[in-house]
N, C-alpha and C. Protein backbone atom coordinates (compact mmCIF):
# COMPACT_ATOMS: atom_id res chain seq x y z
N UNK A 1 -252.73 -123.77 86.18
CA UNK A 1 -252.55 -124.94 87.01
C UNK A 1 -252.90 -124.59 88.45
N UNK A 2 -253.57 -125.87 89.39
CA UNK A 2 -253.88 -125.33 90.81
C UNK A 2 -252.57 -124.75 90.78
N UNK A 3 -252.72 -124.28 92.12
CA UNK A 3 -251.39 -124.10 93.10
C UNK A 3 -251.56 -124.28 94.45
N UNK A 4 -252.50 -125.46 95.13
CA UNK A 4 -252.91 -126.04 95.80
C UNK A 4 -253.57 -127.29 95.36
N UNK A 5 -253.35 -128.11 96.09
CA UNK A 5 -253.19 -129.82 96.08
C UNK A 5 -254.05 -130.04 97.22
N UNK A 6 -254.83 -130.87 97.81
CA UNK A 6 -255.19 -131.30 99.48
C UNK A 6 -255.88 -133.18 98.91
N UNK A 7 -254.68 -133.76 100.17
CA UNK A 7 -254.91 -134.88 99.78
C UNK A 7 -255.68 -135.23 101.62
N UNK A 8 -255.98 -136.35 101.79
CA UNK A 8 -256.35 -136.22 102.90
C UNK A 8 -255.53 -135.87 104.20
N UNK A 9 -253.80 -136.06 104.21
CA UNK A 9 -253.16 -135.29 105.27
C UNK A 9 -252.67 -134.50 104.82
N UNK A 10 -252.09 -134.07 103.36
CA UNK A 10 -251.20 -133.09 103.11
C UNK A 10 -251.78 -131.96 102.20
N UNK A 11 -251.73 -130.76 102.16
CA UNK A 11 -251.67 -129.76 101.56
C UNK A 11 -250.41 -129.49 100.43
N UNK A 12 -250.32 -129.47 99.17
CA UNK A 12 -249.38 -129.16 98.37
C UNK A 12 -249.73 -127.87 97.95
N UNK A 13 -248.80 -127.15 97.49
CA UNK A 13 -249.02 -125.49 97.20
C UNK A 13 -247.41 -125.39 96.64
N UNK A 14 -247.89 -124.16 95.99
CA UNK A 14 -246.65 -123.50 94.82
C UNK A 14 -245.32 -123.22 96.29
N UNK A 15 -244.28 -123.26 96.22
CA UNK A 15 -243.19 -122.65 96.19
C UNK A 15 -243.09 -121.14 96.34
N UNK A 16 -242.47 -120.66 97.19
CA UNK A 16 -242.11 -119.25 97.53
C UNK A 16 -241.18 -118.71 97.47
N UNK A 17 -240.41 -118.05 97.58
CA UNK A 17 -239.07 -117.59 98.03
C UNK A 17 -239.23 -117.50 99.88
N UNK A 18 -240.07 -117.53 100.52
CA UNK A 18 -239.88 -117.63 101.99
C UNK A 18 -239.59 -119.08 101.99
N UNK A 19 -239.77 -119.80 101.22
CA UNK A 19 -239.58 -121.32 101.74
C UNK A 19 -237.46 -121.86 101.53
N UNK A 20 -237.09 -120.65 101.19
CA UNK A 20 -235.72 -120.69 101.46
C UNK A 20 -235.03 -121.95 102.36
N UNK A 21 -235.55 -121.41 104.13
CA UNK A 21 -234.53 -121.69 104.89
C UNK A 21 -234.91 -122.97 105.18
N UNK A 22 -236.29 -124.09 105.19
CA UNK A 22 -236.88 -124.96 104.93
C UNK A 22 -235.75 -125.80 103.90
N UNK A 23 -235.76 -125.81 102.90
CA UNK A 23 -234.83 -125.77 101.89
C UNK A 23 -233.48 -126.35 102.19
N UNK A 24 -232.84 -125.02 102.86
CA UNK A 24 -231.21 -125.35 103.31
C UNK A 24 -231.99 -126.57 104.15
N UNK A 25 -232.50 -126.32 105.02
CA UNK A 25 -232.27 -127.43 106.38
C UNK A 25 -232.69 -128.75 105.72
N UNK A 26 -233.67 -128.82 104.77
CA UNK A 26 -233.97 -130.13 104.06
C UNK A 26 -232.54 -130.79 103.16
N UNK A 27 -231.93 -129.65 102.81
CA UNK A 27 -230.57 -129.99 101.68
C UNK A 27 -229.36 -130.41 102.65
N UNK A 28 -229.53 -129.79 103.87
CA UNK A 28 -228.77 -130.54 104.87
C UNK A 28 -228.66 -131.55 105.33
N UNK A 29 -229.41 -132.34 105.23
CA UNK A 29 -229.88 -133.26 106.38
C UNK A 29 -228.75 -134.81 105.44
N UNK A 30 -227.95 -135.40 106.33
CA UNK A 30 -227.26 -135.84 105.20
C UNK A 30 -228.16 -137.59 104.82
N UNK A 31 -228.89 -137.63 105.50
CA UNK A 31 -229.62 -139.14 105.09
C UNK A 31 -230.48 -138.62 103.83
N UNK A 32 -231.41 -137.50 104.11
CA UNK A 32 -232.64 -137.06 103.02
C UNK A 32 -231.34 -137.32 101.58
N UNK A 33 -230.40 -136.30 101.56
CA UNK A 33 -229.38 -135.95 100.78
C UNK A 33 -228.43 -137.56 100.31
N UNK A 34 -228.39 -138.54 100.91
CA UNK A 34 -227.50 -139.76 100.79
C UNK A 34 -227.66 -140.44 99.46
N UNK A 35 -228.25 -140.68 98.47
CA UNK A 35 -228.78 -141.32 97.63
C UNK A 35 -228.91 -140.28 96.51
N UNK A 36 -229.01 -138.80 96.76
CA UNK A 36 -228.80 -137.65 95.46
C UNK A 36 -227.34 -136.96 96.22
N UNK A 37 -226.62 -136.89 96.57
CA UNK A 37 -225.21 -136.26 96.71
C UNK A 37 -224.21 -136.69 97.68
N UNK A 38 -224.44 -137.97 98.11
CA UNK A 38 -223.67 -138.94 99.14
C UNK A 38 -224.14 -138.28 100.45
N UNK A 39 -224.69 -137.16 101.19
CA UNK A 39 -224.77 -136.71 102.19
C UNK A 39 -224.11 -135.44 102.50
N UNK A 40 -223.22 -134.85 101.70
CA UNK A 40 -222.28 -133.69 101.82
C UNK A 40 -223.32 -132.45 102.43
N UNK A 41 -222.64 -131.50 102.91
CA UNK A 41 -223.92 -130.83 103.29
C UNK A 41 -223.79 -129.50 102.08
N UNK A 42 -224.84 -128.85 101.61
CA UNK A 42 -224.79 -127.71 100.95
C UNK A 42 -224.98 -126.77 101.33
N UNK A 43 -224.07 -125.59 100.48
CA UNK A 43 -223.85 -124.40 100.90
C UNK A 43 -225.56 -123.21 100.65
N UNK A 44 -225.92 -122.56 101.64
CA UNK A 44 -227.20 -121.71 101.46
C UNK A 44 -226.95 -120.80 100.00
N UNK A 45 -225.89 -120.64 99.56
CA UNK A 45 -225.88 -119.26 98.47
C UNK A 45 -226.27 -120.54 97.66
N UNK A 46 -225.56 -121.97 97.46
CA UNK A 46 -225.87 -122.86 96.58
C UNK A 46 -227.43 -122.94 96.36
N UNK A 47 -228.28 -123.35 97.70
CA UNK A 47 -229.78 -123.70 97.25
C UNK A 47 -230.62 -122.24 96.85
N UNK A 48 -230.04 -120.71 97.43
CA UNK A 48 -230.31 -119.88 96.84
C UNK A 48 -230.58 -119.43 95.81
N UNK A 49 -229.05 -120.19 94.91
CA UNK A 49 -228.59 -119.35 93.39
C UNK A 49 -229.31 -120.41 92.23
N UNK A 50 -229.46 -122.31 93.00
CA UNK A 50 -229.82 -123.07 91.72
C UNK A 50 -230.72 -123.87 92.48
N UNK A 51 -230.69 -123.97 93.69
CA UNK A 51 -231.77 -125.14 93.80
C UNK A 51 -233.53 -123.80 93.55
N UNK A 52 -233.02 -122.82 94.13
CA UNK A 52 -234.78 -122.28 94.48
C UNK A 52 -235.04 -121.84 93.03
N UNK A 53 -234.83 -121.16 92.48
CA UNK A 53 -235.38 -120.93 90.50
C UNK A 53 -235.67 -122.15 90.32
N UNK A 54 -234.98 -123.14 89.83
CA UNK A 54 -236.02 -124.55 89.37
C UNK A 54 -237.18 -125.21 90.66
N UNK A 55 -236.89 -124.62 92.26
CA UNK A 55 -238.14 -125.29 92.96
C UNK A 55 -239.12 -124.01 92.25
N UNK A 56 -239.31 -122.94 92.13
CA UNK A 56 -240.36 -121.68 92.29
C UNK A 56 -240.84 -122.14 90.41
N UNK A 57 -239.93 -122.84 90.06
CA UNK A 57 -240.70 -123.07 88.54
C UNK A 57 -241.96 -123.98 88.48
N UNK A 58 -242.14 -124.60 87.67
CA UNK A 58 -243.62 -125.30 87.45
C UNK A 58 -243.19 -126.97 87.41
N UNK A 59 -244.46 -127.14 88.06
CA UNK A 59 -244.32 -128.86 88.53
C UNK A 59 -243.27 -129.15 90.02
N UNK A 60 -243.38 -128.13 90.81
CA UNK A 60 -242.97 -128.38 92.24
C UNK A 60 -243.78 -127.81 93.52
N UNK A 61 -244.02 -128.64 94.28
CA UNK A 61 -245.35 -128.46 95.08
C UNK A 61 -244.74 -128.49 96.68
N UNK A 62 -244.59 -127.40 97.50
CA UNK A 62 -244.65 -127.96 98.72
C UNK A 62 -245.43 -128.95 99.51
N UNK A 63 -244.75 -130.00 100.37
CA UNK A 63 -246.25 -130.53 101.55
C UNK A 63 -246.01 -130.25 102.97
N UNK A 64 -247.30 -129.41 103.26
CA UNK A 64 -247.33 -129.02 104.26
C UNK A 64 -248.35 -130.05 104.84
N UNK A 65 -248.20 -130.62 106.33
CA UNK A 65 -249.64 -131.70 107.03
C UNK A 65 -250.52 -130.57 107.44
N UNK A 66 -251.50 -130.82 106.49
CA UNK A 66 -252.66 -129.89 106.85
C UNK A 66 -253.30 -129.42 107.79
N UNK A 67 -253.12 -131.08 109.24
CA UNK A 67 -253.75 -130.85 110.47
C UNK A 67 -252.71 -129.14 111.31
N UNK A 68 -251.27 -129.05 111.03
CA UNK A 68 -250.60 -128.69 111.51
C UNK A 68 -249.76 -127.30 110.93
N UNK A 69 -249.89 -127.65 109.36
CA UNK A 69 -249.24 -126.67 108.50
C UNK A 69 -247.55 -127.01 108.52
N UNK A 70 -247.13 -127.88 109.34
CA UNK A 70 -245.47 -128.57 109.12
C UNK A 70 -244.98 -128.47 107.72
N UNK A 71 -244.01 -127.87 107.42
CA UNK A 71 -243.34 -127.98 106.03
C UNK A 71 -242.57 -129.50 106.61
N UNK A 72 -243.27 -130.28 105.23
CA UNK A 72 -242.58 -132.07 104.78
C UNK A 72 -241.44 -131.88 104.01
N UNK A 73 -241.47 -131.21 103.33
CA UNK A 73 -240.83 -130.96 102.08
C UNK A 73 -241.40 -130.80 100.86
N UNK A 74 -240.89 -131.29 99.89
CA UNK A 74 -241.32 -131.40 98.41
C UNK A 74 -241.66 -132.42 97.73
N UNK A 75 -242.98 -131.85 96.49
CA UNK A 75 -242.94 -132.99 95.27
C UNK A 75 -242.72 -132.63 93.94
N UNK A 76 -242.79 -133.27 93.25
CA UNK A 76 -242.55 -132.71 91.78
C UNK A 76 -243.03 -133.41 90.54
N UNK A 77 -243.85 -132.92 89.55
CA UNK A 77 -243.97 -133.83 88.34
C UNK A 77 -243.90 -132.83 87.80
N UNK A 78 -242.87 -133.05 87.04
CA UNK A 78 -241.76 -132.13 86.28
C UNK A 78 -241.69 -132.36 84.66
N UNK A 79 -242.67 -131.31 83.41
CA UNK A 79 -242.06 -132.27 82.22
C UNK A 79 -239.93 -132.01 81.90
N UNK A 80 -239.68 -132.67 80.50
CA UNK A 80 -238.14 -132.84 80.96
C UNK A 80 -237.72 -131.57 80.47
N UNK A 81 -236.77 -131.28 80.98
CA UNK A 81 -236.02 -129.79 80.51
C UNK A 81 -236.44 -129.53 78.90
N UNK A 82 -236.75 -128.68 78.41
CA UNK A 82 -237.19 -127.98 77.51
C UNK A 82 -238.38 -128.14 76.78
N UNK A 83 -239.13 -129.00 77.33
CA UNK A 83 -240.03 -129.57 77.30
C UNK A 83 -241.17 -128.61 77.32
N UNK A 84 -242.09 -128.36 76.26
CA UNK A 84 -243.26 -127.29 76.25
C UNK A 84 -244.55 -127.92 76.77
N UNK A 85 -244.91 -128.89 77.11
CA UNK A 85 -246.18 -129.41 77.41
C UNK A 85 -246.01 -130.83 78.57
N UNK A 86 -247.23 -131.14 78.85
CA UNK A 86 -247.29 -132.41 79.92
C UNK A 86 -247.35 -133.29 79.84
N UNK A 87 -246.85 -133.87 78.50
CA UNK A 87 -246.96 -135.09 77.70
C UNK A 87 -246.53 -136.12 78.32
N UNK A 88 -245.07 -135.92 79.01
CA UNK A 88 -244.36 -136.77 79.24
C UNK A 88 -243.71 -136.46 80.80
N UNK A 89 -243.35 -136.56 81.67
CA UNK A 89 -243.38 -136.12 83.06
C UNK A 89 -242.89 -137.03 83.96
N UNK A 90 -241.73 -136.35 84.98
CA UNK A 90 -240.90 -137.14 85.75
C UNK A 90 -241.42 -136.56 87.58
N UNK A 91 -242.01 -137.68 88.03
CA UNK A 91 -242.45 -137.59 89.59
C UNK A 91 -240.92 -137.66 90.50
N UNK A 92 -241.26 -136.74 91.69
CA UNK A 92 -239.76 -136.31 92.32
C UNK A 92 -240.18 -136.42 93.74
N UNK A 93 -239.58 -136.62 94.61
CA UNK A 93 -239.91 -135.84 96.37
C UNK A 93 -238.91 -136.30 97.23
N UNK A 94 -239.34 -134.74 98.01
CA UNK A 94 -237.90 -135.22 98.77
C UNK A 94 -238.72 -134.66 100.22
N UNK A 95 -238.50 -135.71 101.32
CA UNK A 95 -239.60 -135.29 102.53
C UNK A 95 -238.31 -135.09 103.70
N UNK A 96 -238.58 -134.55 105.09
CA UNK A 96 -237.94 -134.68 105.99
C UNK A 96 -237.75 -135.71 106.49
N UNK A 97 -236.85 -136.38 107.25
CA UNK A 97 -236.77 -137.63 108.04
C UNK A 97 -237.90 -137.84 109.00
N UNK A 98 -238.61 -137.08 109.80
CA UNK A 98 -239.29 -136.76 110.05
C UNK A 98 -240.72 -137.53 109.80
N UNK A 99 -240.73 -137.27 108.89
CA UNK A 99 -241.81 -137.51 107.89
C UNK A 99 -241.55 -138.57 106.97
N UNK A 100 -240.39 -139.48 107.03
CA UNK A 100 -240.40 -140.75 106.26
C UNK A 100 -241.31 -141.83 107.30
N UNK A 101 -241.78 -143.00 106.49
CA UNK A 101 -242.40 -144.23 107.36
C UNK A 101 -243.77 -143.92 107.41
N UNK A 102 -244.79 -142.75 107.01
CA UNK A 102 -245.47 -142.58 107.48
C UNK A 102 -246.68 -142.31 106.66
N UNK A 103 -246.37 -142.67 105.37
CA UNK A 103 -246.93 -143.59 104.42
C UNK A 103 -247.20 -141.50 103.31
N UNK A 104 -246.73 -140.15 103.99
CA UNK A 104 -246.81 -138.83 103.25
C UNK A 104 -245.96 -139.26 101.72
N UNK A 105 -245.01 -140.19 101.59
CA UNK A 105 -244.44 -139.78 100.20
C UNK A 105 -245.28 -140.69 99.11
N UNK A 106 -246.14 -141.66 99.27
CA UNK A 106 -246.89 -142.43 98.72
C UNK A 106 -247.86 -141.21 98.56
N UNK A 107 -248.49 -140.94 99.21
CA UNK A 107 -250.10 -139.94 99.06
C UNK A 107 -249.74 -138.81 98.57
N UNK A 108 -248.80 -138.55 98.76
CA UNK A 108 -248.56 -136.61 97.92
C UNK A 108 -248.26 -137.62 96.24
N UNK A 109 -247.28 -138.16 96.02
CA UNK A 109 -247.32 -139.22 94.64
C UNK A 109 -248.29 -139.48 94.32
N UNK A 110 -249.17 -140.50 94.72
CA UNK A 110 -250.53 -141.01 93.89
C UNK A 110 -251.30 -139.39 93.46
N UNK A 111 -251.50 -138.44 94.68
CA UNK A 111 -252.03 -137.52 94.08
C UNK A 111 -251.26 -136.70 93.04
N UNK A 112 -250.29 -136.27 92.80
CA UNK A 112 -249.54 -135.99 91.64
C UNK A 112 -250.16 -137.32 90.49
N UNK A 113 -249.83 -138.12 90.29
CA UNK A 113 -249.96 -139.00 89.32
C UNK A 113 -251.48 -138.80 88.80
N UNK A 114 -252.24 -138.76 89.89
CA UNK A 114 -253.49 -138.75 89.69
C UNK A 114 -253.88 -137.42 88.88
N UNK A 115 -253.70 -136.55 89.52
CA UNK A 115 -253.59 -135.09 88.74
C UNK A 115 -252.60 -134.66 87.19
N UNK A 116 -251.73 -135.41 87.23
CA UNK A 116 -251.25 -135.60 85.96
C UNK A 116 -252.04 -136.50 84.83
N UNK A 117 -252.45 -137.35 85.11
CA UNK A 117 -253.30 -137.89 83.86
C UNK A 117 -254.76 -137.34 84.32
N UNK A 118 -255.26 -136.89 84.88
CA UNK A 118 -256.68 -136.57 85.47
C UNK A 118 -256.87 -135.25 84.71
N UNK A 119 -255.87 -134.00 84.95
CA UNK A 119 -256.01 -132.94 84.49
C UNK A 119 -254.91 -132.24 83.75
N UNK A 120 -253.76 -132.96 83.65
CA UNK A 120 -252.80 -131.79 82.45
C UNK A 120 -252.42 -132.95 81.40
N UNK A 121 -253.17 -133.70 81.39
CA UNK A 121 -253.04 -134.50 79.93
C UNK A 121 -251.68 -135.43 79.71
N UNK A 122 -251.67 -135.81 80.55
CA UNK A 122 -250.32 -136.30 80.86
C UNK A 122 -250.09 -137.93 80.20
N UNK A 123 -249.45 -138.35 79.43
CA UNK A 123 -249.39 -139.37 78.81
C UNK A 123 -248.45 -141.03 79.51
N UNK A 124 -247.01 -140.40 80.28
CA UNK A 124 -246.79 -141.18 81.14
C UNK A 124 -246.00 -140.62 82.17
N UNK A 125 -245.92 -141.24 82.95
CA UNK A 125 -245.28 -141.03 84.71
C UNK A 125 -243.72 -141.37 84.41
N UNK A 126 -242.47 -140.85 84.80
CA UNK A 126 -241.50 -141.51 85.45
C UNK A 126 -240.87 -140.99 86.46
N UNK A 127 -239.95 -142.01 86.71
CA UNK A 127 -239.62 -141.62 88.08
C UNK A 127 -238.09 -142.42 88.30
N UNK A 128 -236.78 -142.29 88.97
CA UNK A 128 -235.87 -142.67 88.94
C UNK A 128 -235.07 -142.27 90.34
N UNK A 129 -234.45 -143.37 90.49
CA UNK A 129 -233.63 -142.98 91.96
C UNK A 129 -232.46 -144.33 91.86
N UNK A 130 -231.71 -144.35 92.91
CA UNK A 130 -230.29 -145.56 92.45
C UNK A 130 -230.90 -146.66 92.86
N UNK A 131 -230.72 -148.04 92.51
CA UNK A 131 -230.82 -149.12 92.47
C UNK A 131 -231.02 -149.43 94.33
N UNK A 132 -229.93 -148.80 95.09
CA UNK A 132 -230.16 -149.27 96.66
C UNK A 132 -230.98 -148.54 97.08
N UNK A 133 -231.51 -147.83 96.67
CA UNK A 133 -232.73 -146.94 97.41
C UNK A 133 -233.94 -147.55 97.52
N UNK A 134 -233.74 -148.58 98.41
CA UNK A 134 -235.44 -149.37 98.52
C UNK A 134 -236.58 -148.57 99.36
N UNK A 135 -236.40 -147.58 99.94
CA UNK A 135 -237.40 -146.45 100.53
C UNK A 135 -238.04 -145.82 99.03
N UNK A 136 -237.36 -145.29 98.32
CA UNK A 136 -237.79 -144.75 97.28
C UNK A 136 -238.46 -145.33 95.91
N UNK A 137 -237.81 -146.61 96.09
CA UNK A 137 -238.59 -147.63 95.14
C UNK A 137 -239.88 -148.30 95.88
N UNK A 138 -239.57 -148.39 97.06
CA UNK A 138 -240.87 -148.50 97.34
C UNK A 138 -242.11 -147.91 96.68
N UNK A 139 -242.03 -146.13 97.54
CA UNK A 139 -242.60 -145.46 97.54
C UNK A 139 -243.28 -145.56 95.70
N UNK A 140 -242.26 -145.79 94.54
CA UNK A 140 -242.79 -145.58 93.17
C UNK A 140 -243.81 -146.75 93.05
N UNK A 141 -243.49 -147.93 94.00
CA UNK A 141 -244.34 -148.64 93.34
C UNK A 141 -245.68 -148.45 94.08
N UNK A 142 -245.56 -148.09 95.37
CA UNK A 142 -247.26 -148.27 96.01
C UNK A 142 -247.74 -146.83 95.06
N UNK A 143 -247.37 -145.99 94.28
CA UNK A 143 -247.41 -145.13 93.25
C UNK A 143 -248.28 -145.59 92.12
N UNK A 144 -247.65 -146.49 91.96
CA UNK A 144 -248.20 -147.41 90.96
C UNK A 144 -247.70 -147.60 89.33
N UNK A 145 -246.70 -146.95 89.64
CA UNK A 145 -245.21 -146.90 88.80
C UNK A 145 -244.66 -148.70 89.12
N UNK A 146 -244.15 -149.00 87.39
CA UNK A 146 -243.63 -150.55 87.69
C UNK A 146 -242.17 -150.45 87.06
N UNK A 147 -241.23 -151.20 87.75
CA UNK A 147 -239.86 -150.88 87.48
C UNK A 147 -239.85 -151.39 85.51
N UNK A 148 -239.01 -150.45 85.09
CA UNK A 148 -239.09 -150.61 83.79
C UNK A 148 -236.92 -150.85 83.68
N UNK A 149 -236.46 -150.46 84.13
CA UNK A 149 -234.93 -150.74 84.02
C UNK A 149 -233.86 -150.38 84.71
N UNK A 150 -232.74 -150.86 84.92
CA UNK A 150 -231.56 -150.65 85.43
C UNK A 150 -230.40 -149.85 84.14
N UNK A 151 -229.97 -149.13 85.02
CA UNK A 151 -228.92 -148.32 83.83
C UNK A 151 -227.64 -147.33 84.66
N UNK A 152 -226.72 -147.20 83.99
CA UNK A 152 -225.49 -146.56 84.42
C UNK A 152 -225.46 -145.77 83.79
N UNK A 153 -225.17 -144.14 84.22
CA UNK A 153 -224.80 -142.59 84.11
C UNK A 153 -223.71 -142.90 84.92
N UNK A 154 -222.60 -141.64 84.10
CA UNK A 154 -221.18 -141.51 85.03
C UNK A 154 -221.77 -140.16 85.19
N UNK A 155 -221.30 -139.74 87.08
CA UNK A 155 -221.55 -139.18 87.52
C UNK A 155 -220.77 -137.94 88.22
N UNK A 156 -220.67 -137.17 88.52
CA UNK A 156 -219.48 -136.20 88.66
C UNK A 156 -218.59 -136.62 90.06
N UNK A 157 -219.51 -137.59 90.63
CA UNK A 157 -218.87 -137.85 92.37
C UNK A 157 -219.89 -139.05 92.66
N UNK A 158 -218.84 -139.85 93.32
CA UNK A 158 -219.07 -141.21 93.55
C UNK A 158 -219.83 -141.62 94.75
N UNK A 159 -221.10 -141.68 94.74
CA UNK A 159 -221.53 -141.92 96.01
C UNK A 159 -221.88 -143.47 96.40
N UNK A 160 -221.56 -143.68 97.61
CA UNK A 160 -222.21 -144.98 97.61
C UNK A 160 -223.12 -146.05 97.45
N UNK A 161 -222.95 -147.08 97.02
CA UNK A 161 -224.20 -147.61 96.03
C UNK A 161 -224.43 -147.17 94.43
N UNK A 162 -223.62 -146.41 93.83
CA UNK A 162 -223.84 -146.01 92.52
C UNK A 162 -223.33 -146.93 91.94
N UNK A 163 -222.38 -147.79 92.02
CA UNK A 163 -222.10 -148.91 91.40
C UNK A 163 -223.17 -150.07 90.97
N UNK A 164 -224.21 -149.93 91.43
CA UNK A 164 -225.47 -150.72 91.42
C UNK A 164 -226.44 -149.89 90.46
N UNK A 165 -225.91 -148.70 89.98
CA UNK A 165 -226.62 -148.18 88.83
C UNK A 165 -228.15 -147.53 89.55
N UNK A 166 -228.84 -146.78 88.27
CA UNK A 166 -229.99 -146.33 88.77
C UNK A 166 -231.33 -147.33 87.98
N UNK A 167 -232.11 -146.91 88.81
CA UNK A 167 -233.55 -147.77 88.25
C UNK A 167 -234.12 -146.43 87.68
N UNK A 168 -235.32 -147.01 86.76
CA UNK A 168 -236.17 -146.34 86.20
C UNK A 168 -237.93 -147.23 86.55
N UNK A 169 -238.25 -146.18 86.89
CA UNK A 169 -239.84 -146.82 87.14
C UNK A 169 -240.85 -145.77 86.34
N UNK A 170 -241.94 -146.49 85.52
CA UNK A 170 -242.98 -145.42 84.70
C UNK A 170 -243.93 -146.27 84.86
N UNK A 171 -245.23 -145.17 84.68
CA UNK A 171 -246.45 -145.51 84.46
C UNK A 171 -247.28 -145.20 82.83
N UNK A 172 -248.34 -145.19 82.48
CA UNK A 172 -248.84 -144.83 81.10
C UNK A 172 -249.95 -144.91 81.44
N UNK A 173 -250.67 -143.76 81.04
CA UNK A 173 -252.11 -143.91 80.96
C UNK A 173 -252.83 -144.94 81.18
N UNK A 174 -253.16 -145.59 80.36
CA UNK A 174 -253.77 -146.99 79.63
C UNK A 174 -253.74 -148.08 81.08
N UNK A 175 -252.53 -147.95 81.47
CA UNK A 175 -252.08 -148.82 83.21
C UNK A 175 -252.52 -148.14 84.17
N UNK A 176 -252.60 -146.47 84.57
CA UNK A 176 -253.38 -145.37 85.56
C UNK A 176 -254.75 -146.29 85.24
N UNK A 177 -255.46 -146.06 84.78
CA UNK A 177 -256.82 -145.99 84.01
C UNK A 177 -257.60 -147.43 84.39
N UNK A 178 -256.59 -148.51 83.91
CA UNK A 178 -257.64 -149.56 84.80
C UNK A 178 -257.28 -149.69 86.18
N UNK A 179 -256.88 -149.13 86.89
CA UNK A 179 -256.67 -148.96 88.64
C UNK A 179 -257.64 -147.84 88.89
N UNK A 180 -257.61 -146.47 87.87
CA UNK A 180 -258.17 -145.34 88.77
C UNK A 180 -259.67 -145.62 88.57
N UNK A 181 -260.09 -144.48 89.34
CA UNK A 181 -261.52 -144.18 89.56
C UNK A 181 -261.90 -142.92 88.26
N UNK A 182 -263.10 -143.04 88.19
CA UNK A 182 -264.07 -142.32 87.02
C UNK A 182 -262.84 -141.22 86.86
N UNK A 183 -262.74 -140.83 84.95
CA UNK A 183 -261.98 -139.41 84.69
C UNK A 183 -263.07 -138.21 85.19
């Protein structure tokens, strides 16, 4: 698989272990964090011991703005836990505040999506975040992901807005295909 991405502003690339402290300060930030853990802030041994092994695994891409080399944060098309192939695949990102509004979490997405059915054979897109997260639903649909459902998971800690349940948004081949350009 690449391990470089270049869309026209952003550079995506594999995951490091230097990209650590990037990391904490992104897992800090309590707005990025509001919508996946209410905002609490996390502990560094925490993103050390479980967040960085699943970022340094496969299907997680830093974005760096190419003009500048700025770490954005992250993307991800991830197949599902135990999952041996690219059949089936869940799109992820999580950017700095920074860097919201500014149209980076749409373009690092389409290019993931694009690269998932383009080159690892990828059959459909999903993608999920809570029902009040209209930044993030946005972002799935200029993606080109179409909301497919509302649904309730009990959750270990109650954050606000979970009462409104989570959405699910997917794409499928067959729907990529009459939008994209030549395979």
């Amino acid at each position: 698989m690449t391990l470089f991405l270049k869309t026209p502003r952003l550079t995506l690339r594999a995951f490091t272990s230097d990209d650590l402290d990037e990391v904490v300060a992104l897992d800090n930030d309590p707005e990025v964090m509001r919508f996946l853990n209410g905002g609490r802030p996390v502990m560094r041994e925490e993103v050390r011991e479980r967040t960085m092994p699943r970022l340094l695994g496969r299907g997680f891409w830093v974005a760096q703005a190419r003009g500048t080399g700025a770490w954005l944060g992250w993307f991800s098309l991830e197949p599902p836990a135990g999952a041996e192939g690219w059949d089936e695949v869940e799109l992820g990102y999580r950017l700095h505040r920074a860097a919201w509004g500014r149209g980076y979490a749409t373009e690092g997405a389409r290019a993931l999506v694009d690269k998932g059915f383009r080159e690892l054979g990828v059959r459909r897109v999903t993608a999920n975040t809570m029902t009040v997260n209209a930044g993030s639903r946005r972002v799935m649909e200029k993606a080109g992901l179409r909301f497919v459902r509302t649904f309730f998971e009990e959750w270990p800690e109650v954050i606000e807005g979970s009462e409104h349940g989570d959405v699910e948004y997917a794409l499928t081949r067959p729907e990529w295909a009459k939008t994209a350009g030549p395979e």
